[in-house]
C-alpha atoms as a PDB file:
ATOM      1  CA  UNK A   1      40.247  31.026  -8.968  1.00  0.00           C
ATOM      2  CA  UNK A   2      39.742  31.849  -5.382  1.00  0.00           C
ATOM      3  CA  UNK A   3      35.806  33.111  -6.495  1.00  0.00           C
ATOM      4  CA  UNK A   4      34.940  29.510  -8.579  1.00  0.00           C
ATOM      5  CA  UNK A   5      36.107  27.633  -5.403  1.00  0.00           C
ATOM      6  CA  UNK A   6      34.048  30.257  -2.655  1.00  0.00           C
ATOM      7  CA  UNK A   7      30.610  29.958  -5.469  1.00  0.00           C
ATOM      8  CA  UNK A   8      31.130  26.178  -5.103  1.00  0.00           C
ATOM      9  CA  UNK A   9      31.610  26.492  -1.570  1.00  0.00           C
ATOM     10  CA  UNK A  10      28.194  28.316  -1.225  1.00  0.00           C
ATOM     11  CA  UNK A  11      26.476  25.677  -3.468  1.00  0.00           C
ATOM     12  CA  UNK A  12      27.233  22.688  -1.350  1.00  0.00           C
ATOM     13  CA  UNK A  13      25.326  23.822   1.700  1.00  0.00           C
ATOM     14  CA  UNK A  14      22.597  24.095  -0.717  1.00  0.00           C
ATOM     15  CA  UNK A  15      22.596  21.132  -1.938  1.00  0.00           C
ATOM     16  CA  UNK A  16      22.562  19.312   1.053  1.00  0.00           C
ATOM     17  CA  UNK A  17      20.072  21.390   2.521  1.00  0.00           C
ATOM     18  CA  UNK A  18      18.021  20.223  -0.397  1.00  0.00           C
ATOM     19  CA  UNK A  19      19.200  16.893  -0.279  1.00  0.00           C
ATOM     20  CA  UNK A  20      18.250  17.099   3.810  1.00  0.00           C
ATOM     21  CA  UNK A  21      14.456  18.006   2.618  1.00  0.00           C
ATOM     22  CA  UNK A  22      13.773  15.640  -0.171  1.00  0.00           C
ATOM     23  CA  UNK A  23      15.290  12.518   2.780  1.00  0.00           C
ATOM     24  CA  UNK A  24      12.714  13.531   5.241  1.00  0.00           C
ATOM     25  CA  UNK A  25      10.066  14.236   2.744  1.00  0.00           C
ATOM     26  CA  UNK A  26      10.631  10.624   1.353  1.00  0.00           C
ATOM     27  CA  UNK A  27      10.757   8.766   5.053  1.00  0.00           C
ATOM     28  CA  UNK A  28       7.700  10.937   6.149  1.00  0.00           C
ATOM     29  CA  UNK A  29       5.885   9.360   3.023  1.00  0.00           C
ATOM     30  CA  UNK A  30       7.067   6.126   3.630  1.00  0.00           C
ATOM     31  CA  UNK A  31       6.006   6.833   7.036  1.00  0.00           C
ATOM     32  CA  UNK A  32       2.400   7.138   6.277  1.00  0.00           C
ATOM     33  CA  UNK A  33       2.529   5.143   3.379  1.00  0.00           C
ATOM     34  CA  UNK A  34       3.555   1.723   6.215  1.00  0.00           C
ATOM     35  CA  UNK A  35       0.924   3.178   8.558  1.00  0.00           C
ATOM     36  CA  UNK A  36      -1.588   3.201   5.616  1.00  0.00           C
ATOM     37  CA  UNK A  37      -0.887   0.707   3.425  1.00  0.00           C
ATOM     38  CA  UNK A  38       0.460  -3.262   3.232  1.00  0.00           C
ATOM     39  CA  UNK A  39       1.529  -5.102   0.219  1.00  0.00           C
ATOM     40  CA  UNK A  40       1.062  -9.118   0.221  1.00  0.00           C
ATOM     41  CA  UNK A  41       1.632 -11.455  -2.007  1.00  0.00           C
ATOM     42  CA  UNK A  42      -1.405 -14.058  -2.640  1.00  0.00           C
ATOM     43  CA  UNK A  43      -0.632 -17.605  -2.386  1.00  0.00           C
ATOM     44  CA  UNK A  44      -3.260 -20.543  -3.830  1.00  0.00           C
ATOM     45  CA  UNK A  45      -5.996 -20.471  -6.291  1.00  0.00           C
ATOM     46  CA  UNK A  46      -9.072 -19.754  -4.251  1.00  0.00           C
ATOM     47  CA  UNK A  47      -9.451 -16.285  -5.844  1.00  0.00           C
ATOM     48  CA  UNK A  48      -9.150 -16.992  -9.553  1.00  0.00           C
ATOM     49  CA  UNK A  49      -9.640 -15.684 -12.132  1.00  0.00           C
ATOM     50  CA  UNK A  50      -9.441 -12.893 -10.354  1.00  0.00           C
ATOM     51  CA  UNK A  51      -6.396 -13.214  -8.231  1.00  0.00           C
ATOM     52  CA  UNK A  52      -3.589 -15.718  -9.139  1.00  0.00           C
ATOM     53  CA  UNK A  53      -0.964 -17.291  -6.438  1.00  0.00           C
ATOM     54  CA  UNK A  54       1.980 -15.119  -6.576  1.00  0.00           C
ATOM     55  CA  UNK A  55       0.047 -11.625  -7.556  1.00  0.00           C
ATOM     56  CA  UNK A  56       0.859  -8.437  -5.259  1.00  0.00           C
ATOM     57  CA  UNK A  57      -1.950  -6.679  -3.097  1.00  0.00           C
ATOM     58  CA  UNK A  58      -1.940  -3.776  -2.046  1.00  0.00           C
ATOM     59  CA  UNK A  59      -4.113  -3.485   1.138  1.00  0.00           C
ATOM     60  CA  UNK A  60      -5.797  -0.127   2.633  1.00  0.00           C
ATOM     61  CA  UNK A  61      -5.377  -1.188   6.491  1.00  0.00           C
ATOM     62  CA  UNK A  62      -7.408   1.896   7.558  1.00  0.00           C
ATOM     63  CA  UNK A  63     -10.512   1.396   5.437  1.00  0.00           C
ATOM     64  CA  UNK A  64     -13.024  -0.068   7.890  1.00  0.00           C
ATOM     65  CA  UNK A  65     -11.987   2.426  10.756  1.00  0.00           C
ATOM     66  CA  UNK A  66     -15.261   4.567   9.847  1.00  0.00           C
ATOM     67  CA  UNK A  67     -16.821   2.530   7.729  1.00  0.00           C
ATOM     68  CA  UNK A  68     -18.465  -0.921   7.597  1.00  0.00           C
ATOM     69  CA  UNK A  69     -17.604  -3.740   4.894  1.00  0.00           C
ATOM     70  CA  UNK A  70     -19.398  -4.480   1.778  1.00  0.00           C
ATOM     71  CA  UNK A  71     -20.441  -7.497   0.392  1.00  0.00           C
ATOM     72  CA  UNK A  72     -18.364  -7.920  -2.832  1.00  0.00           C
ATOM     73  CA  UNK A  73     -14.670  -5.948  -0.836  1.00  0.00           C
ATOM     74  CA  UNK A  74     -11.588  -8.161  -1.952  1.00  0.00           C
ATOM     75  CA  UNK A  75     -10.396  -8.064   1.967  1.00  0.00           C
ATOM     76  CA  UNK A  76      -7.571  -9.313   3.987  1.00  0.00           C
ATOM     77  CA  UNK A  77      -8.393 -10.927   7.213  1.00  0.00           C
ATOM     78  CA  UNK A  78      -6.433 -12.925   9.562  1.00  0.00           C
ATOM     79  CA  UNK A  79      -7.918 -16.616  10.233  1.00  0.00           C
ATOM     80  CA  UNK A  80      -6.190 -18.672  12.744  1.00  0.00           C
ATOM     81  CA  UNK A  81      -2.683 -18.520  12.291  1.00  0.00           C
ATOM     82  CA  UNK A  82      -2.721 -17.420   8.570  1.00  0.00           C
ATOM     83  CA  UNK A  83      -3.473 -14.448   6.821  1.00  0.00           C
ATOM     84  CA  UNK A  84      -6.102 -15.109   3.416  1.00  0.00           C
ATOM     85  CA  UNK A  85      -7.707 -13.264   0.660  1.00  0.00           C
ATOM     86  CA  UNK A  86     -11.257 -13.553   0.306  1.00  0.00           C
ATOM     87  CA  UNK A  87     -14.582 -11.330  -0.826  1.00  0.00           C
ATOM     88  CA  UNK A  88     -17.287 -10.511   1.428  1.00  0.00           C
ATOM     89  CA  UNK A  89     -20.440 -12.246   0.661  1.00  0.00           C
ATOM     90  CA  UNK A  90     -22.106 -11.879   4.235  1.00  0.00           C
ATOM     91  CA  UNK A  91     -23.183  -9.415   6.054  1.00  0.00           C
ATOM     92  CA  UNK A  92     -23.921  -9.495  10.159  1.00  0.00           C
ATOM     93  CA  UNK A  93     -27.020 -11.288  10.620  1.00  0.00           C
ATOM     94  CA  UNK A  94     -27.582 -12.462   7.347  1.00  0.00           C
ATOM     95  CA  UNK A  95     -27.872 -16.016   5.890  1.00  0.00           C
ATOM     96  CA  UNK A  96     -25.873 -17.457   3.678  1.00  0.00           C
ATOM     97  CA  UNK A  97     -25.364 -20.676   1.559  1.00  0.00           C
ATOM     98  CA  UNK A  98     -23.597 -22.007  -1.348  1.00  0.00           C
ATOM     99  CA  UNK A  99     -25.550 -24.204  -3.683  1.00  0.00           C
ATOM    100  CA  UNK A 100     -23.513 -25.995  -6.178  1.00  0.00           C
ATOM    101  CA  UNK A 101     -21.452 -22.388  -7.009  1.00  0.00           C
ATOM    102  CA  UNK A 102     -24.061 -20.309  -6.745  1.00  0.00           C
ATOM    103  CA  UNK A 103     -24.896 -17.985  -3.998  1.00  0.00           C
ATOM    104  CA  UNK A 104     -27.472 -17.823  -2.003  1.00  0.00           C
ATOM    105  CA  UNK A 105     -28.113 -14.507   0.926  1.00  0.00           C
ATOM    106  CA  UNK A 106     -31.090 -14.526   2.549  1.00  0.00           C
ATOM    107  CA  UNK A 107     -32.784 -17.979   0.809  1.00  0.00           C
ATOM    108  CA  UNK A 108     -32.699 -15.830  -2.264  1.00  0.00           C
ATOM    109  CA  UNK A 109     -30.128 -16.116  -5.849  1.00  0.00           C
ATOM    110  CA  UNK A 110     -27.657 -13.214  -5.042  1.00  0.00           C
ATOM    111  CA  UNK A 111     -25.803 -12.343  -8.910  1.00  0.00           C
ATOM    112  CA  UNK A 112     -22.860 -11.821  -7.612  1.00  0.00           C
ATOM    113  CA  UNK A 113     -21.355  -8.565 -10.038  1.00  0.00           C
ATOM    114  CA  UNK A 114     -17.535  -9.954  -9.868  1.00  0.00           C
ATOM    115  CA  UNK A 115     -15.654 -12.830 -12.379  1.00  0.00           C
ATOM    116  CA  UNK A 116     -16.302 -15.809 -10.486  1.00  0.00           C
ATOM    117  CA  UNK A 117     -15.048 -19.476 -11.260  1.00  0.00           C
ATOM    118  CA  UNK A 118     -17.966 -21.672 -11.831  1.00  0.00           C
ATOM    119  CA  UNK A 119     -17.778 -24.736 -10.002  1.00  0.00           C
ATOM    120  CA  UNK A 120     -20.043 -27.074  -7.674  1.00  0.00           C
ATOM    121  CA  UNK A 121     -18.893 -26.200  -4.353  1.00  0.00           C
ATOM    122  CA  UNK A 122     -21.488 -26.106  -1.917  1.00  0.00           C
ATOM    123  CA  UNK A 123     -22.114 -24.931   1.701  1.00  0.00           C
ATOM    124  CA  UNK A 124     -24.432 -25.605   4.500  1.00  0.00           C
ATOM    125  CA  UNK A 125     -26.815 -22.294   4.760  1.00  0.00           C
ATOM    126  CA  UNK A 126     -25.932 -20.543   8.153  1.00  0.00           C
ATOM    127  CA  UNK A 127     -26.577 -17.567   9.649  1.00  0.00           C
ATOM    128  CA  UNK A 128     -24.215 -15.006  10.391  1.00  0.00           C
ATOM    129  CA  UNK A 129     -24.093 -13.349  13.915  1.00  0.00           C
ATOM    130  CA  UNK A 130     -24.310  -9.826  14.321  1.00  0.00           C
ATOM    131  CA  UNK A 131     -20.800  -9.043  14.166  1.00  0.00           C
ATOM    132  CA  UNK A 132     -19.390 -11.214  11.438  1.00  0.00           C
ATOM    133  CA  UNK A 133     -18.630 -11.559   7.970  1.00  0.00           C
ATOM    134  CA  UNK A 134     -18.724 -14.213   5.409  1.00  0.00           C
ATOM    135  CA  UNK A 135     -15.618 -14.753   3.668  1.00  0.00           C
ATOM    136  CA  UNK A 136     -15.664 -16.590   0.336  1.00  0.00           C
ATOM    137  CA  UNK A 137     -12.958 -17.187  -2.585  1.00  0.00           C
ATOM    138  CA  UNK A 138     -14.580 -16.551  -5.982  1.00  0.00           C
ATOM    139  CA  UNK A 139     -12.930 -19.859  -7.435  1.00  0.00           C
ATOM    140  CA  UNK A 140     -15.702 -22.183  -6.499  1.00  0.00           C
ATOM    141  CA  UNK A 141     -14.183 -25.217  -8.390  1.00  0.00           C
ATOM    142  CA  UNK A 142     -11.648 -25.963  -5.525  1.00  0.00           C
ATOM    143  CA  UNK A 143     -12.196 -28.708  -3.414  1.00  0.00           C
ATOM    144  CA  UNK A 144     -14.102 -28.701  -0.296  1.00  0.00           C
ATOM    145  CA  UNK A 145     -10.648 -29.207   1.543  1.00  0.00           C
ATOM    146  CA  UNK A 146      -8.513 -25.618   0.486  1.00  0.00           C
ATOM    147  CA  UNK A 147      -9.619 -22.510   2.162  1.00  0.00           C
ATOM    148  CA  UNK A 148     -12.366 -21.179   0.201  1.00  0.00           C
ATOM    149  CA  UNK A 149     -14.515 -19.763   2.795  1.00  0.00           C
ATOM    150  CA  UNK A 150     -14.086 -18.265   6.147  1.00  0.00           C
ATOM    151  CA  UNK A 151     -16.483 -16.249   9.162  1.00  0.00           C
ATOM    152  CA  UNK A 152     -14.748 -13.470  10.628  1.00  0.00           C
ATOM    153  CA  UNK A 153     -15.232 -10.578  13.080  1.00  0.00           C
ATOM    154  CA  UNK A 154     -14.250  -7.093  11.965  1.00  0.00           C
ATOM    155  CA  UNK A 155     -11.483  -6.835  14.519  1.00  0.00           C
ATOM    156  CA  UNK A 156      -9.773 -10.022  12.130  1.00  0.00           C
ATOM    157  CA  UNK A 157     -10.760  -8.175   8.678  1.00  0.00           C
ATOM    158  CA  UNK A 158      -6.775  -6.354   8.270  1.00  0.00           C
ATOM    159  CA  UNK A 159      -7.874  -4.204   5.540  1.00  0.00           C
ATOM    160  CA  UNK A 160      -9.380  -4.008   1.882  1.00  0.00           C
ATOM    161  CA  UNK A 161      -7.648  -4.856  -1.503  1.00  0.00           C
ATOM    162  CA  UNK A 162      -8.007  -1.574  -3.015  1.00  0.00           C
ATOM    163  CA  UNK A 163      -5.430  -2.820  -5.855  1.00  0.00           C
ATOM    164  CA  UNK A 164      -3.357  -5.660  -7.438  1.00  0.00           C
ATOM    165  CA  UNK A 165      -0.456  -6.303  -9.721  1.00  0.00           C
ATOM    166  CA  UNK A 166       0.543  -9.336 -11.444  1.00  0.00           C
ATOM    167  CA  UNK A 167       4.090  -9.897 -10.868  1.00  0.00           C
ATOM    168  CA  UNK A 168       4.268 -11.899 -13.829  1.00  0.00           C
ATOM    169  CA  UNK A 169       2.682 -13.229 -16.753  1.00  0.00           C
ATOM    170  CA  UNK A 170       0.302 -16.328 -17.208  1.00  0.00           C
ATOM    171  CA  UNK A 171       2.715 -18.724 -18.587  1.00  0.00           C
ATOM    172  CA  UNK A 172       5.361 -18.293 -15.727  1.00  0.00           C
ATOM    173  CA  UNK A 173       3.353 -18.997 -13.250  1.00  0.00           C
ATOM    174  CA  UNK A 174       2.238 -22.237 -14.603  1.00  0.00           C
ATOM    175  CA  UNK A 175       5.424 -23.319 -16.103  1.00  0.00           C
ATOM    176  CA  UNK A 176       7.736 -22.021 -13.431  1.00  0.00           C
ATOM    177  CA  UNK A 177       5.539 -21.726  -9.820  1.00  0.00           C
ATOM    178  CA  UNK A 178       4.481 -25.431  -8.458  1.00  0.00           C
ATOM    179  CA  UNK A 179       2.331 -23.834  -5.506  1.00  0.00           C
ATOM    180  CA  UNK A 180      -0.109 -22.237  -8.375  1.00  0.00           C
END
């Protein structure tokens, strides 16, 4: 009796020694993983049919530290007070306009390689300075008065979508979720 109870004795510091690694393992993961990586939810239709109000992002934050963005990156960027979801369609020092849905970079038709909501949103052809970005949502059947669009610096781009999840399906969100 006295040897099942000293075998079980041994067995316990084990176990929490085990126990002790897998903890830190899983906060030092975590760790990076918060450093790394932000989820969001998306709120509005601007990015449909691509993105639907109430899907989950999941947001590289350190994607642009060495590298530039590219026209077509799903990106989070902060704008004013909010936070929104837009692709890039301009690059620094570029020009850009909308023409009834269609987009225009540099005077010239840009296919744009991405599902996109036809619509006849338009937009005044600008030209970007050298260090910002045209944001645009790819829903361009929204009216002139949601967010669709947006010109950012880098500094205000927070990261790149580099992958989504639909919390739901279809139906529930327009049965069940007003704001979509």
């Amino acid at each position: 009796m006295n040897v099942h109870c000293d075998q079980t004795r041994q067995r316990l510091p084990a176990a929490r020694n085990t126990l002790w690694i897998f903890a830190s393992a899983l906060m030092g993961l975590l760790l990076v993983f918060r450093t790394h990586y932000s989820l969001y939810l998306t709120k509005g239709e601007s990015m449909l049919p691509g993105l639907q109000s109430g899907d989950l992002v999941l947001v590289d934050k350190l994607a642009y530290r060495t590298t530039e963005p590219e026209r077509g990156d799903i990106v989070v960027a902060r704008d004013h007070d909010d936070l929104i979801v837009k692709r890039v369609v301009g690059l620094p020092g570029e020009e850009i306009e909308l023409v009834q849905g269609k987009l225009r970079v540099n005077r010239q038709p840009f296919p744009e390689a991405y599902a996109v909501e036809p619509g006849m949103l338009s937009l005044q052809r600008g030209r970007l300075w050298e260090d910002r970005y045209a944001l645009l949502g790819d829903n361009r059947a929204v009216s002139s008065s949601t967010v669709v669009h947006a010109v950012v610096a880098k500094e205000q781009i927070v990261g790149k979508v580099v992958q989504s999840l639909r919390l739901w399906p279809d139906w529930w969100t327009a049965k069940f979720n007003p704001a979509a």
